[in-house]
PDB file of N, CA and C in Angstrom:
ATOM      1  N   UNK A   1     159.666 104.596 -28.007  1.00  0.00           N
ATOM      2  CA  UNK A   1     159.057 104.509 -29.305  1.00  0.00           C
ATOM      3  C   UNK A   1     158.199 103.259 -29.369  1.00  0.00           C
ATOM      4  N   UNK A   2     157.009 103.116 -30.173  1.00  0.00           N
ATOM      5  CA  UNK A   2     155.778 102.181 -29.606  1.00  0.00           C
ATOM      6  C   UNK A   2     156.142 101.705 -31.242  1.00  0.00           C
ATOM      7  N   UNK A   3     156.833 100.808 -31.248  1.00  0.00           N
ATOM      8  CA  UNK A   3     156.489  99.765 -32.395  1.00  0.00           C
ATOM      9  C   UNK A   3     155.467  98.383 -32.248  1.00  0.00           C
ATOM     10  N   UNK A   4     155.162  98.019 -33.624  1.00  0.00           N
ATOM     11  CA  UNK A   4     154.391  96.561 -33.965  1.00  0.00           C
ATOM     12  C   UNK A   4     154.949  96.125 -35.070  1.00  0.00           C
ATOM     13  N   UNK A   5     154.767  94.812 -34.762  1.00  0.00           N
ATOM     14  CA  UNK A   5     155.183  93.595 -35.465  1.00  0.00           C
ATOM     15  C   UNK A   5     154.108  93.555 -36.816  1.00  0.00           C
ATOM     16  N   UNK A   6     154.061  93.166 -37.921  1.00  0.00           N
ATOM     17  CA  UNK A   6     153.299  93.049 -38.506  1.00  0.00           C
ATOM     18  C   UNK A   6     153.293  92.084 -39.361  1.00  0.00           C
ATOM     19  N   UNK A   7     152.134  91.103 -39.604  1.00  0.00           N
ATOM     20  CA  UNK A   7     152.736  89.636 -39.734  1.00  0.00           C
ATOM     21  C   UNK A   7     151.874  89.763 -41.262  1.00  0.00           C
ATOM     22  N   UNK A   8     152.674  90.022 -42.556  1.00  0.00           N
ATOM     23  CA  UNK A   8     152.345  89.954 -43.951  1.00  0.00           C
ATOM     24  C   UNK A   8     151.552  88.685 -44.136  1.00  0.00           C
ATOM     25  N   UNK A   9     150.533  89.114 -45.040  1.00  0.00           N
ATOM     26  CA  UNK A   9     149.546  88.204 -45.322  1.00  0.00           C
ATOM     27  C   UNK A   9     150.123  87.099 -46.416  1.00  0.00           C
ATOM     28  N   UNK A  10     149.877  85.869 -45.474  1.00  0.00           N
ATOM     29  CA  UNK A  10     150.727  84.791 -46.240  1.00  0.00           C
ATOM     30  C   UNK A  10     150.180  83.627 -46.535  1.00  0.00           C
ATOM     31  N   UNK A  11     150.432  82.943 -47.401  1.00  0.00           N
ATOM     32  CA  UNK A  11     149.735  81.094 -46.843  1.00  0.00           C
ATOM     33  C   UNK A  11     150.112  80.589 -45.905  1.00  0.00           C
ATOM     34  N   UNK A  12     148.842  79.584 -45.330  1.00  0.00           N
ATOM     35  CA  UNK A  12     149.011  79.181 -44.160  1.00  0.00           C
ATOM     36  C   UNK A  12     150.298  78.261 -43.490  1.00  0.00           C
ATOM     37  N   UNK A  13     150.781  77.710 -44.406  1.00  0.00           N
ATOM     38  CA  UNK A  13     152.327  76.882 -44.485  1.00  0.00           C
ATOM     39  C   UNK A  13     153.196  77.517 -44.142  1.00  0.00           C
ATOM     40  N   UNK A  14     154.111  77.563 -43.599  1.00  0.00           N
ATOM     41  CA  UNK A  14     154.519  78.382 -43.382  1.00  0.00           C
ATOM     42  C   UNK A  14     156.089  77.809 -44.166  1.00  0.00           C
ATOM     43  N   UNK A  15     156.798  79.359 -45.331  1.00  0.00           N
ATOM     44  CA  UNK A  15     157.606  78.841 -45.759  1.00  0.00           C
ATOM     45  C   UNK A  15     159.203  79.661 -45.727  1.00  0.00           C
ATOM     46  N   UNK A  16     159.819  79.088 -46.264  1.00  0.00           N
ATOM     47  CA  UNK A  16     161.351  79.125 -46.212  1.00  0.00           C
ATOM     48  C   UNK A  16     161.880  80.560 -47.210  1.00  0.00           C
ATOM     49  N   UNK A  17     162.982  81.314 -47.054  1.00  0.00           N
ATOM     50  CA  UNK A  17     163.177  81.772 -48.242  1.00  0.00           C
ATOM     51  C   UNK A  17     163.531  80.580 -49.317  1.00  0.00           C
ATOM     52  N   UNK A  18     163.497  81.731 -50.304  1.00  0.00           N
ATOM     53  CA  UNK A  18     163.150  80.407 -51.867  1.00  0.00           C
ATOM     54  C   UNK A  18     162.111  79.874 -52.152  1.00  0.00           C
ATOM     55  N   UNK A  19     161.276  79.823 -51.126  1.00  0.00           N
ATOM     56  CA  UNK A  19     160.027  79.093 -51.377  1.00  0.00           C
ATOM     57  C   UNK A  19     159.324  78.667 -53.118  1.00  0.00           C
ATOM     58  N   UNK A  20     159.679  77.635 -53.181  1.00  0.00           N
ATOM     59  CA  UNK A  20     158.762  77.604 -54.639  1.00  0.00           C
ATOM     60  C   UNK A  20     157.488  78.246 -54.924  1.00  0.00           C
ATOM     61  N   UNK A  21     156.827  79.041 -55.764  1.00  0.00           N
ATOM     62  CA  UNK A  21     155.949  79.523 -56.417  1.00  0.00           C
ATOM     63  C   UNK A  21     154.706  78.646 -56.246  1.00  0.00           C
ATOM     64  N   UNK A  22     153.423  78.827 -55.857  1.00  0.00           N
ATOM     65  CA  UNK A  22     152.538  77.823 -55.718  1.00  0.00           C
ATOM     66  C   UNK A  22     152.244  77.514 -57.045  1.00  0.00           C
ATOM     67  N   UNK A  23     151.470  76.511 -57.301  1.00  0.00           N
ATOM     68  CA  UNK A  23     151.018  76.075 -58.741  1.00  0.00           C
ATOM     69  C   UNK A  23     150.183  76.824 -59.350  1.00  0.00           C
ATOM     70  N   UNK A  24     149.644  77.958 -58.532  1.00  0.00           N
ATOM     71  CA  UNK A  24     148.787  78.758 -59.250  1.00  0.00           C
ATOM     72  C   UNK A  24     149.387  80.489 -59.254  1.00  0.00           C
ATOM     73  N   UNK A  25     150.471  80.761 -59.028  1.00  0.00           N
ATOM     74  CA  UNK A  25     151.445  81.393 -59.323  1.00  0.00           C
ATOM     75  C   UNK A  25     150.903  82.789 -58.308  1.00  0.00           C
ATOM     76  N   UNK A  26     150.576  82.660 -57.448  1.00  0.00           N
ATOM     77  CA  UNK A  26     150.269  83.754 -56.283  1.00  0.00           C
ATOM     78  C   UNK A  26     151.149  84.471 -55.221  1.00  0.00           C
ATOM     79  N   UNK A  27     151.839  83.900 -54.692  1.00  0.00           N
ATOM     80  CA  UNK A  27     153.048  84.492 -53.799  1.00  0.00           C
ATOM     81  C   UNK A  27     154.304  83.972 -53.621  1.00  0.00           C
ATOM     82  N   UNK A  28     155.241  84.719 -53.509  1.00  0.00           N
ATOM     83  CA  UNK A  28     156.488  84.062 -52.803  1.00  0.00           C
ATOM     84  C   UNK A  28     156.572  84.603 -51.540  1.00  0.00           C
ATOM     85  N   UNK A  29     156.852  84.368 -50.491  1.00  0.00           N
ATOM     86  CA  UNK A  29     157.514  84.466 -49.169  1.00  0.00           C
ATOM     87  C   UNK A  29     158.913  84.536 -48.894  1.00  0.00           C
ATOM     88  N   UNK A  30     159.523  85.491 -48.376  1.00  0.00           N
ATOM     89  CA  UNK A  30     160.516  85.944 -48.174  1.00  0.00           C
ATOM     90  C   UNK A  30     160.912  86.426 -46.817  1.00  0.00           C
ATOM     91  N   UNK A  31     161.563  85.212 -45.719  1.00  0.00           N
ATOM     92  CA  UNK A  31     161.556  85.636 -44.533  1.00  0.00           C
ATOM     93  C   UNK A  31     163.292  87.102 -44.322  1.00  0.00           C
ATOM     94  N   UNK A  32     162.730  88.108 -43.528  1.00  0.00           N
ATOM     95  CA  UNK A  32     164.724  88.676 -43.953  1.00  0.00           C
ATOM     96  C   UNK A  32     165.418  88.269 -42.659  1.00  0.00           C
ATOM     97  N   UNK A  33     166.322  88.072 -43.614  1.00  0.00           N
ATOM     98  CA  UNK A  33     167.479  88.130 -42.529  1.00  0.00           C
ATOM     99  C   UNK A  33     167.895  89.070 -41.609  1.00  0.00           C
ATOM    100  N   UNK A  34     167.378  90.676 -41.849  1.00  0.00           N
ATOM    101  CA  UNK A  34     167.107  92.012 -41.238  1.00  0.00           C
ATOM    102  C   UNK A  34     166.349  92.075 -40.978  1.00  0.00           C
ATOM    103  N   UNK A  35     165.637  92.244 -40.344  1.00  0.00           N
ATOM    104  CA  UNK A  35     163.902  92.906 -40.113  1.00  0.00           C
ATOM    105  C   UNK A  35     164.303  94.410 -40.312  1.00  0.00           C
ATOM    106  N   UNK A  36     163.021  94.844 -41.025  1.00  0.00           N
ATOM    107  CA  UNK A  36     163.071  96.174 -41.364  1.00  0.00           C
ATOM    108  C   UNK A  36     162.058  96.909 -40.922  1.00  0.00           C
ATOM    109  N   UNK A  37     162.347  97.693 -39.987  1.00  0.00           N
ATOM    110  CA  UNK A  37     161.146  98.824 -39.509  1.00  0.00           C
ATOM    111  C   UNK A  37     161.197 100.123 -40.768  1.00  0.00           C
ATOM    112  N   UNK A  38     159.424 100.065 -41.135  1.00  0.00           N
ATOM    113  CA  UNK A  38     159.075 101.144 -41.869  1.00  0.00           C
ATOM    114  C   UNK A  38     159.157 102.241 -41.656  1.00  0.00           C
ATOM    115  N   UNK A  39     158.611 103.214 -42.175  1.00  0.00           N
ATOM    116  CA  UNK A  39     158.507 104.903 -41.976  1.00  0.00           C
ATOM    117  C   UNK A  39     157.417 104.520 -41.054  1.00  0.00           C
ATOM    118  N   UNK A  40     156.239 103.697 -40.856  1.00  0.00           N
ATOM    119  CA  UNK A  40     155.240 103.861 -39.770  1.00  0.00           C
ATOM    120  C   UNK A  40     155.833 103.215 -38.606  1.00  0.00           C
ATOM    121  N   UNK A  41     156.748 102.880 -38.572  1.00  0.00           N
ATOM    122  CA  UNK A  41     157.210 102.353 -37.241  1.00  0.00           C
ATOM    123  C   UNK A  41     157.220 100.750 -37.202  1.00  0.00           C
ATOM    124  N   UNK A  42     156.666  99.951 -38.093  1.00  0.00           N
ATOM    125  CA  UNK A  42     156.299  98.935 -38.076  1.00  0.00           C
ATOM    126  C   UNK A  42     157.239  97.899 -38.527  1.00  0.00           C
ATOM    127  N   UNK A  43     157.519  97.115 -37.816  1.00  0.00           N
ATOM    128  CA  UNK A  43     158.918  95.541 -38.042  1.00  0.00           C
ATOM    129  C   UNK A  43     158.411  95.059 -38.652  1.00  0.00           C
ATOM    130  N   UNK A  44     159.104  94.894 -40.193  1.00  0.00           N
ATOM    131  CA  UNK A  44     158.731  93.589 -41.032  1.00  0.00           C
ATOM    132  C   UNK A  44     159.895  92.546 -41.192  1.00  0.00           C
ATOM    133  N   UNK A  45     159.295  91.134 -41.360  1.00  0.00           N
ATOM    134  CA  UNK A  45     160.417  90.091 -40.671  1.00  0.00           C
ATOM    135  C   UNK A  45     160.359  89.189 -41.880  1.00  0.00           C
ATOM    136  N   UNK A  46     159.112  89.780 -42.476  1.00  0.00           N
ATOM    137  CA  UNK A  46     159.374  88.900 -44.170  1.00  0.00           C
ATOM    138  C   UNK A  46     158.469  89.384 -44.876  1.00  0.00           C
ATOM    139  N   UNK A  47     158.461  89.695 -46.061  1.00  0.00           N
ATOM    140  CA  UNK A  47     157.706  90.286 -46.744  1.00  0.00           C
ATOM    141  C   UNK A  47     157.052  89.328 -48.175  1.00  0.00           C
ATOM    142  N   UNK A  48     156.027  89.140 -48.708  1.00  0.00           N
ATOM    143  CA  UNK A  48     154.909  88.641 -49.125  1.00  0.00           C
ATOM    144  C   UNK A  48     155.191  89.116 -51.148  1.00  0.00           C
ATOM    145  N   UNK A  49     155.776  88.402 -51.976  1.00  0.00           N
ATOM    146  CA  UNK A  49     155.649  89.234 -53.493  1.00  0.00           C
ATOM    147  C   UNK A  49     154.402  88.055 -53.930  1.00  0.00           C
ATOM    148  N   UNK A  50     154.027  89.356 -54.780  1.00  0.00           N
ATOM    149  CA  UNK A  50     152.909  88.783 -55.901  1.00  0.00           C
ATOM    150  C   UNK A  50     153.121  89.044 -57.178  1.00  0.00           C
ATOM    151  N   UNK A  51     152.961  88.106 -58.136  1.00  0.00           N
ATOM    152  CA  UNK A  51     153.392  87.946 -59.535  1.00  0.00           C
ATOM    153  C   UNK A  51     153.644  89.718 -60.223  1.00  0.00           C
ATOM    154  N   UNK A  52     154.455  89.976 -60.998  1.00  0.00           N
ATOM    155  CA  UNK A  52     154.482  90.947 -61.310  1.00  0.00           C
ATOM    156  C   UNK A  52     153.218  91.710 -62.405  1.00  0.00           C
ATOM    157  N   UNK A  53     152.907  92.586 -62.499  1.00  0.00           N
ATOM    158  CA  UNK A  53     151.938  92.665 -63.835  1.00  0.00           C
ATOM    159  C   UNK A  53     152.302  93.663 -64.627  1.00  0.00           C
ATOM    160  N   UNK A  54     152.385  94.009 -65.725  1.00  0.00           N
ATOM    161  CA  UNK A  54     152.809  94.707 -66.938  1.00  0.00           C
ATOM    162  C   UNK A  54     153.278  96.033 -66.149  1.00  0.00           C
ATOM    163  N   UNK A  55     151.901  96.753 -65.826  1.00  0.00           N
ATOM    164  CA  UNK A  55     152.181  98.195 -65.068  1.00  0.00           C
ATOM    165  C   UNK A  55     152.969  98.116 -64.410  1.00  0.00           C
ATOM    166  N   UNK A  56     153.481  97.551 -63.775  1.00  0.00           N
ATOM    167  CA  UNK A  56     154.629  97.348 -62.644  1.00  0.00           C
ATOM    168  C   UNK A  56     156.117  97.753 -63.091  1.00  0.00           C
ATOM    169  N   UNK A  57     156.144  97.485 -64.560  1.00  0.00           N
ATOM    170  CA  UNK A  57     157.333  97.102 -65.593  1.00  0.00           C
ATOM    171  C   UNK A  57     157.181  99.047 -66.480  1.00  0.00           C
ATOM    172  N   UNK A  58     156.115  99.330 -66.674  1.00  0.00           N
ATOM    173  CA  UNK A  58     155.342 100.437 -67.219  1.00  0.00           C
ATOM    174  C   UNK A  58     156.107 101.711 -66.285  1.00  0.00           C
ATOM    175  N   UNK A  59     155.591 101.199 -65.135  1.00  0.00           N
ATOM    176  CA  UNK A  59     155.845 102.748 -64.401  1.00  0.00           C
ATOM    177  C   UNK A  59     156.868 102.539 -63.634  1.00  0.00           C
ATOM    178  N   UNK A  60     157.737 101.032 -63.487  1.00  0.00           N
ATOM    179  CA  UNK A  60     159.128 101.675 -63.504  1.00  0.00           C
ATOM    180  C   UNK A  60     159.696 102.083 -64.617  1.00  0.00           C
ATOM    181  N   UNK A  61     159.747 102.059 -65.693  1.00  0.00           N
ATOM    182  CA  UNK A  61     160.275 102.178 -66.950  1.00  0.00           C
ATOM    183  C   UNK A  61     160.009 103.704 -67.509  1.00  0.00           C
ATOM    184  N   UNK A  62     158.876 104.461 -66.592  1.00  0.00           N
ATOM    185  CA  UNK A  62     158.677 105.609 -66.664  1.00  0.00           C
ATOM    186  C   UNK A  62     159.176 106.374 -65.350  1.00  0.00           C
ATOM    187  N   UNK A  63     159.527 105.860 -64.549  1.00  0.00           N
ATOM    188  CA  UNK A  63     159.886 106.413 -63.057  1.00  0.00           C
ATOM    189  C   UNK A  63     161.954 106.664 -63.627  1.00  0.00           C
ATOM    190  N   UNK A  64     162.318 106.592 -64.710  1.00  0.00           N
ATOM    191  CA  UNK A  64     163.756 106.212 -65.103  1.00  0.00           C
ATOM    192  C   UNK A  64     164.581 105.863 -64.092  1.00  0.00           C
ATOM    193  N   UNK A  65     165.839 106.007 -64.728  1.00  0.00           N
ATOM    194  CA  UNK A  65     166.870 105.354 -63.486  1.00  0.00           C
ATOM    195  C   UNK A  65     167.797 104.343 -64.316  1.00  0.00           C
ATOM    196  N   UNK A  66     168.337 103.396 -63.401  1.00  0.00           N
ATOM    197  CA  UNK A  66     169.271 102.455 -63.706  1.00  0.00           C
ATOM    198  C   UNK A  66     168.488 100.996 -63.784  1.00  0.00           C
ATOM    199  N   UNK A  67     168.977 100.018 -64.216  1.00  0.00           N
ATOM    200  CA  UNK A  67     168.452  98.847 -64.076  1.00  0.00           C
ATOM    201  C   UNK A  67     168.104  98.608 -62.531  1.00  0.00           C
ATOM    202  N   UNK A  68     168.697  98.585 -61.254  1.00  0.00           N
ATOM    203  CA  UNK A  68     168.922  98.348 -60.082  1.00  0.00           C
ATOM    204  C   UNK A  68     167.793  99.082 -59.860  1.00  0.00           C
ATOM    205  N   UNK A  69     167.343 100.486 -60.061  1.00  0.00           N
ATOM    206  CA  UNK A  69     166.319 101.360 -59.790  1.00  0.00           C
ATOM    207  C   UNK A  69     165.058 101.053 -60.131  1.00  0.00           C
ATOM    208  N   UNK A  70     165.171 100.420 -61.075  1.00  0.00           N
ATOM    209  CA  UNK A  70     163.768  99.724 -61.746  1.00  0.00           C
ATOM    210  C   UNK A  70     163.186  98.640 -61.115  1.00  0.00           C
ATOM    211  N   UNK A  71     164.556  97.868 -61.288  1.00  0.00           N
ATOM    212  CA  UNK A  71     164.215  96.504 -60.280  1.00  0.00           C
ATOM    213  C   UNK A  71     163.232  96.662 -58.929  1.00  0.00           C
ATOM    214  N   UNK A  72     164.206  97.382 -58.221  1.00  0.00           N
ATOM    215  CA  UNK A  72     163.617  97.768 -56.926  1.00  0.00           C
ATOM    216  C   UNK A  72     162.034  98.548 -57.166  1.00  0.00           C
ATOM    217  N   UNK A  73     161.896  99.236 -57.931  1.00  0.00           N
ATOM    218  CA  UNK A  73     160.873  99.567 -58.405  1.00  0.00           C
ATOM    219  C   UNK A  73     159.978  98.653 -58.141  1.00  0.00           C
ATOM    220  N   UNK A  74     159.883  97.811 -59.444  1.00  0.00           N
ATOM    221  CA  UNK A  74     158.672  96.767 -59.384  1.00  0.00           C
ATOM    222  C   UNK A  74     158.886  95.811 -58.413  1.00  0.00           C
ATOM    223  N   UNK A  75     159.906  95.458 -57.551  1.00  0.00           N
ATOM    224  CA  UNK A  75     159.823  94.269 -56.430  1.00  0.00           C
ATOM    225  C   UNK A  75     159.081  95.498 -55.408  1.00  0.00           C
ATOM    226  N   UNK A  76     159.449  96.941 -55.007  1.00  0.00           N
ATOM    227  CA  UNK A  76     158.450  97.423 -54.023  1.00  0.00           C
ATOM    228  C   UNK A  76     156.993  97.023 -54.293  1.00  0.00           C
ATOM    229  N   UNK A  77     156.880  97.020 -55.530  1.00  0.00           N
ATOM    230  CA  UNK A  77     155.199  97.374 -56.484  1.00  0.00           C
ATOM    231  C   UNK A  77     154.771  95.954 -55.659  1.00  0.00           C
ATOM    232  N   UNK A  78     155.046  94.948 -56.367  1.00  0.00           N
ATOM    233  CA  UNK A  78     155.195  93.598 -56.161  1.00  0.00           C
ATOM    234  C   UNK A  78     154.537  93.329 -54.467  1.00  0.00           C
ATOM    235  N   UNK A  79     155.477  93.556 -53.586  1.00  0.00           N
ATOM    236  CA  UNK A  79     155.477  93.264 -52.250  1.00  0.00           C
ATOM    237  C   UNK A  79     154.607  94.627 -51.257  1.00  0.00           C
ATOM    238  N   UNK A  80     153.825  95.365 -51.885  1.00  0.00           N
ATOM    239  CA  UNK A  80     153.573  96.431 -51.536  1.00  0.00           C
ATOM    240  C   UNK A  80     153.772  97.745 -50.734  1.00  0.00           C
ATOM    241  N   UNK A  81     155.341  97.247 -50.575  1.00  0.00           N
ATOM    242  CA  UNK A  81     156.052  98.475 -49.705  1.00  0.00           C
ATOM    243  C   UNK A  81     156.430  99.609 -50.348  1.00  0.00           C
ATOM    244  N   UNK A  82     156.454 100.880 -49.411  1.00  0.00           N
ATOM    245  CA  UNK A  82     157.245 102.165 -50.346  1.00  0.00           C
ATOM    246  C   UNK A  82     158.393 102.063 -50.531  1.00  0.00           C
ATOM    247  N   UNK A  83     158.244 102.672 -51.943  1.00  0.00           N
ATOM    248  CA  UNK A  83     159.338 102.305 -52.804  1.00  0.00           C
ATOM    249  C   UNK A  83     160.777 102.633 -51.542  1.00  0.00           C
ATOM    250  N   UNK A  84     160.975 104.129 -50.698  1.00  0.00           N
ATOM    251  CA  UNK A  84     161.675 104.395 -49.906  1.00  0.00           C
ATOM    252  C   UNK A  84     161.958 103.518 -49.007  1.00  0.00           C
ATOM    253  N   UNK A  85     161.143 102.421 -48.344  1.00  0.00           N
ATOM    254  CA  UNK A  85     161.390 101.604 -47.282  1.00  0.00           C
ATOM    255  C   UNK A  85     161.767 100.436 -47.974  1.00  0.00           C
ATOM    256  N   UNK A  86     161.485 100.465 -49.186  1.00  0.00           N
ATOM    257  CA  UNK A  86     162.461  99.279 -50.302  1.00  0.00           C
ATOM    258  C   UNK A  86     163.591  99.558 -50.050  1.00  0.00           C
ATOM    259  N   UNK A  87     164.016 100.809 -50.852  1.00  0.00           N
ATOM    260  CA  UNK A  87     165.489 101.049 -50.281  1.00  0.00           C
ATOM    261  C   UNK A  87     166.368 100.808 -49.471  1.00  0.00           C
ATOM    262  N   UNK A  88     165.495 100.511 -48.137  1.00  0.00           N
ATOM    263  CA  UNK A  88     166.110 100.315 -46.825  1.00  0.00           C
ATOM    264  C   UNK A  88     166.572  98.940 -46.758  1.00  0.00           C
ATOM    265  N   UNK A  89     166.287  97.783 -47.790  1.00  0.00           N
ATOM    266  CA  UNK A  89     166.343  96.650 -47.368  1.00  0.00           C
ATOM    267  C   UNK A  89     167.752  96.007 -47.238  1.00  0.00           C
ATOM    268  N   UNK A  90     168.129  95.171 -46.433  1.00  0.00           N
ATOM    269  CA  UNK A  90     169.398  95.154 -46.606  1.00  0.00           C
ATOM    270  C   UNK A  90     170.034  94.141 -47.553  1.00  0.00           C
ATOM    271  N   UNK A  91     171.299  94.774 -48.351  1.00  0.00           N
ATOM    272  CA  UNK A  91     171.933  93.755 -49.225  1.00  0.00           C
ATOM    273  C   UNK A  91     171.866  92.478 -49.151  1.00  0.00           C
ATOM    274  N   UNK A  92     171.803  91.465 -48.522  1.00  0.00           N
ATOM    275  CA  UNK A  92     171.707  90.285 -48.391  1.00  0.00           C
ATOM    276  C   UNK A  92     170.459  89.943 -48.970  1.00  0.00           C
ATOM    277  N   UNK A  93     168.831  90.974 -48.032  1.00  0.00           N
ATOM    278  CA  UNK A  93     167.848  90.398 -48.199  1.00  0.00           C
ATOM    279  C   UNK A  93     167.368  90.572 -50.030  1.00  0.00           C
ATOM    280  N   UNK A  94     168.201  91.490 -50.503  1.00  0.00           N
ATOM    281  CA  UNK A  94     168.097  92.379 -51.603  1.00  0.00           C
ATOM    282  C   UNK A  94     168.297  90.713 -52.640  1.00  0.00           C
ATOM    283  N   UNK A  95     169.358  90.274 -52.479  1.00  0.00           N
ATOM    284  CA  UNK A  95     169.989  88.860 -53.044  1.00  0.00           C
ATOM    285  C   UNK A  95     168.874  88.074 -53.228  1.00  0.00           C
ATOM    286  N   UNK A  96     168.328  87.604 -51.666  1.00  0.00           N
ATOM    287  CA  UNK A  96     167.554  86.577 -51.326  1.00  0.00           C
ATOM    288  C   UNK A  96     166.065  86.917 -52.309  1.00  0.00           C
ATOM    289  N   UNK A  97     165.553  88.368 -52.244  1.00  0.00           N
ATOM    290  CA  UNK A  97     164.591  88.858 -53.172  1.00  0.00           C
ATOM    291  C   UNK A  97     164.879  88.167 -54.498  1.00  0.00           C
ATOM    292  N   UNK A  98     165.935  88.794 -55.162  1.00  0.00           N
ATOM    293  CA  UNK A  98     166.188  88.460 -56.472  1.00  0.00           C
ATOM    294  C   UNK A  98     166.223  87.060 -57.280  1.00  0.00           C
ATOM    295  N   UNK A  99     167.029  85.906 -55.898  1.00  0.00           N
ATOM    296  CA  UNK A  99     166.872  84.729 -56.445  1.00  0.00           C
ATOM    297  C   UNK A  99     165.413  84.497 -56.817  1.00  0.00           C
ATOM    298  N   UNK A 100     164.904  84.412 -55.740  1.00  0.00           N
ATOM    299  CA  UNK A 100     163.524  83.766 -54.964  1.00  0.00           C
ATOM    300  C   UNK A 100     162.262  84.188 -56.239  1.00  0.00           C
ATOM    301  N   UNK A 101     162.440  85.374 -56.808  1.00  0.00           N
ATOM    302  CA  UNK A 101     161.775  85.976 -58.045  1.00  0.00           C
ATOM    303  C   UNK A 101     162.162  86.076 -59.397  1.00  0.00           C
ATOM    304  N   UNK A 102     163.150  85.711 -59.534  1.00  0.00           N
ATOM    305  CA  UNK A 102     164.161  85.549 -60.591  1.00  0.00           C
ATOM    306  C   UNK A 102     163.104  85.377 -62.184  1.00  0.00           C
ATOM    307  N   UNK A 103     162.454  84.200 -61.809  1.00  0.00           N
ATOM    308  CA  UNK A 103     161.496  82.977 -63.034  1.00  0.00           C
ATOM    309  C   UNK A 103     160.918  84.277 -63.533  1.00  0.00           C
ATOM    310  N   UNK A 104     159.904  84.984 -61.985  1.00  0.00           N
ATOM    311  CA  UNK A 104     159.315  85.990 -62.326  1.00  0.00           C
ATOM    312  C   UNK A 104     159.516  87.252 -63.393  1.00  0.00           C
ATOM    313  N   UNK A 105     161.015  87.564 -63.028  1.00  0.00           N
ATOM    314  CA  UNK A 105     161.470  88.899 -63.620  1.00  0.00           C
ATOM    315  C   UNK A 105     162.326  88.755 -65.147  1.00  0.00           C
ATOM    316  N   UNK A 106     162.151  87.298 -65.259  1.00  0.00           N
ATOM    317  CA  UNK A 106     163.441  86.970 -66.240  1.00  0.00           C
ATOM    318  C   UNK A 106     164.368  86.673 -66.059  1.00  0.00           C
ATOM    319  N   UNK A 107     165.197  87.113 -64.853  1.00  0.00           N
ATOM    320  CA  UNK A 107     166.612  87.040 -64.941  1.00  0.00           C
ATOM    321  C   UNK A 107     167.119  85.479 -64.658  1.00  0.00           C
TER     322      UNK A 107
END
C-alpha cells in the first residue's frame, strides 16, 4: 500500500500541542499522539484548526446529534478533515483537540 506523509499547512515555528493562539487569532497546531491515516491513504501527524466561524456552529446544529457529535462536527469543519476521518481520531488526541481550542468553542 503506497502511502504519504502530509505535512499540514502551518507557521513556520514550529509548535507544541497547546500552542497558544497567535495574536491575530489564525491557527492552532496540534501535533497527535496517533498519526492518523485518511480514507486517501494519507498520514497525518498533526493537524492545523482555524478559528471557528458561525456556519460551522449552523450546520452542525443542523447536521443533529449529541453535543459530542456537534463538537466533532465543527472541529472537522475547523481543521478541514472529513467529518468520517474525524471520527477516527484517537481519544487522547480528541482531549488534546479540546483543551488546545477550548477559548475558541467556549468551553
Amino acid at each position: 500500500m503506497n502511502t504519504k506523509t502530509q505535512t499540514p499547512l502551518a507557521p513556520q515555528t514550529p509548535q507544541a500541542p497547546h500552542a497558544p493562539k497567535e495574536t491575530d487569532g489564525s491557527v492552532i497546531t496540534i501535533t497527535l499522539k496517533r498519526p492518523l491515516t485518511n480514507q486517501a491513504g494519507t498520514i497525518l501527524t498533526s493537524l492545523v484548526f482555524r478559528e471557528p466561524e458561525v456556519g460551522d456552529a449552523i450546520d452542525a446544529e443542523e447536521a443533529g446529534g449529541g453535543e459530542a457529535k456537534k463538537t466533532a462536527l465543527v472541529l472537522s469543519a475547523m481543521c478541514g478533515l472529513d467529518y468520517a476521518d474525524f471520527r477516527r481520531i484517537a481519544a487522547s488526541d480528541f482531549n488534546l483537540i479540546l483543551d488546545a481550542t477550548a477559548d475558541w468553542l467556549g468551553n
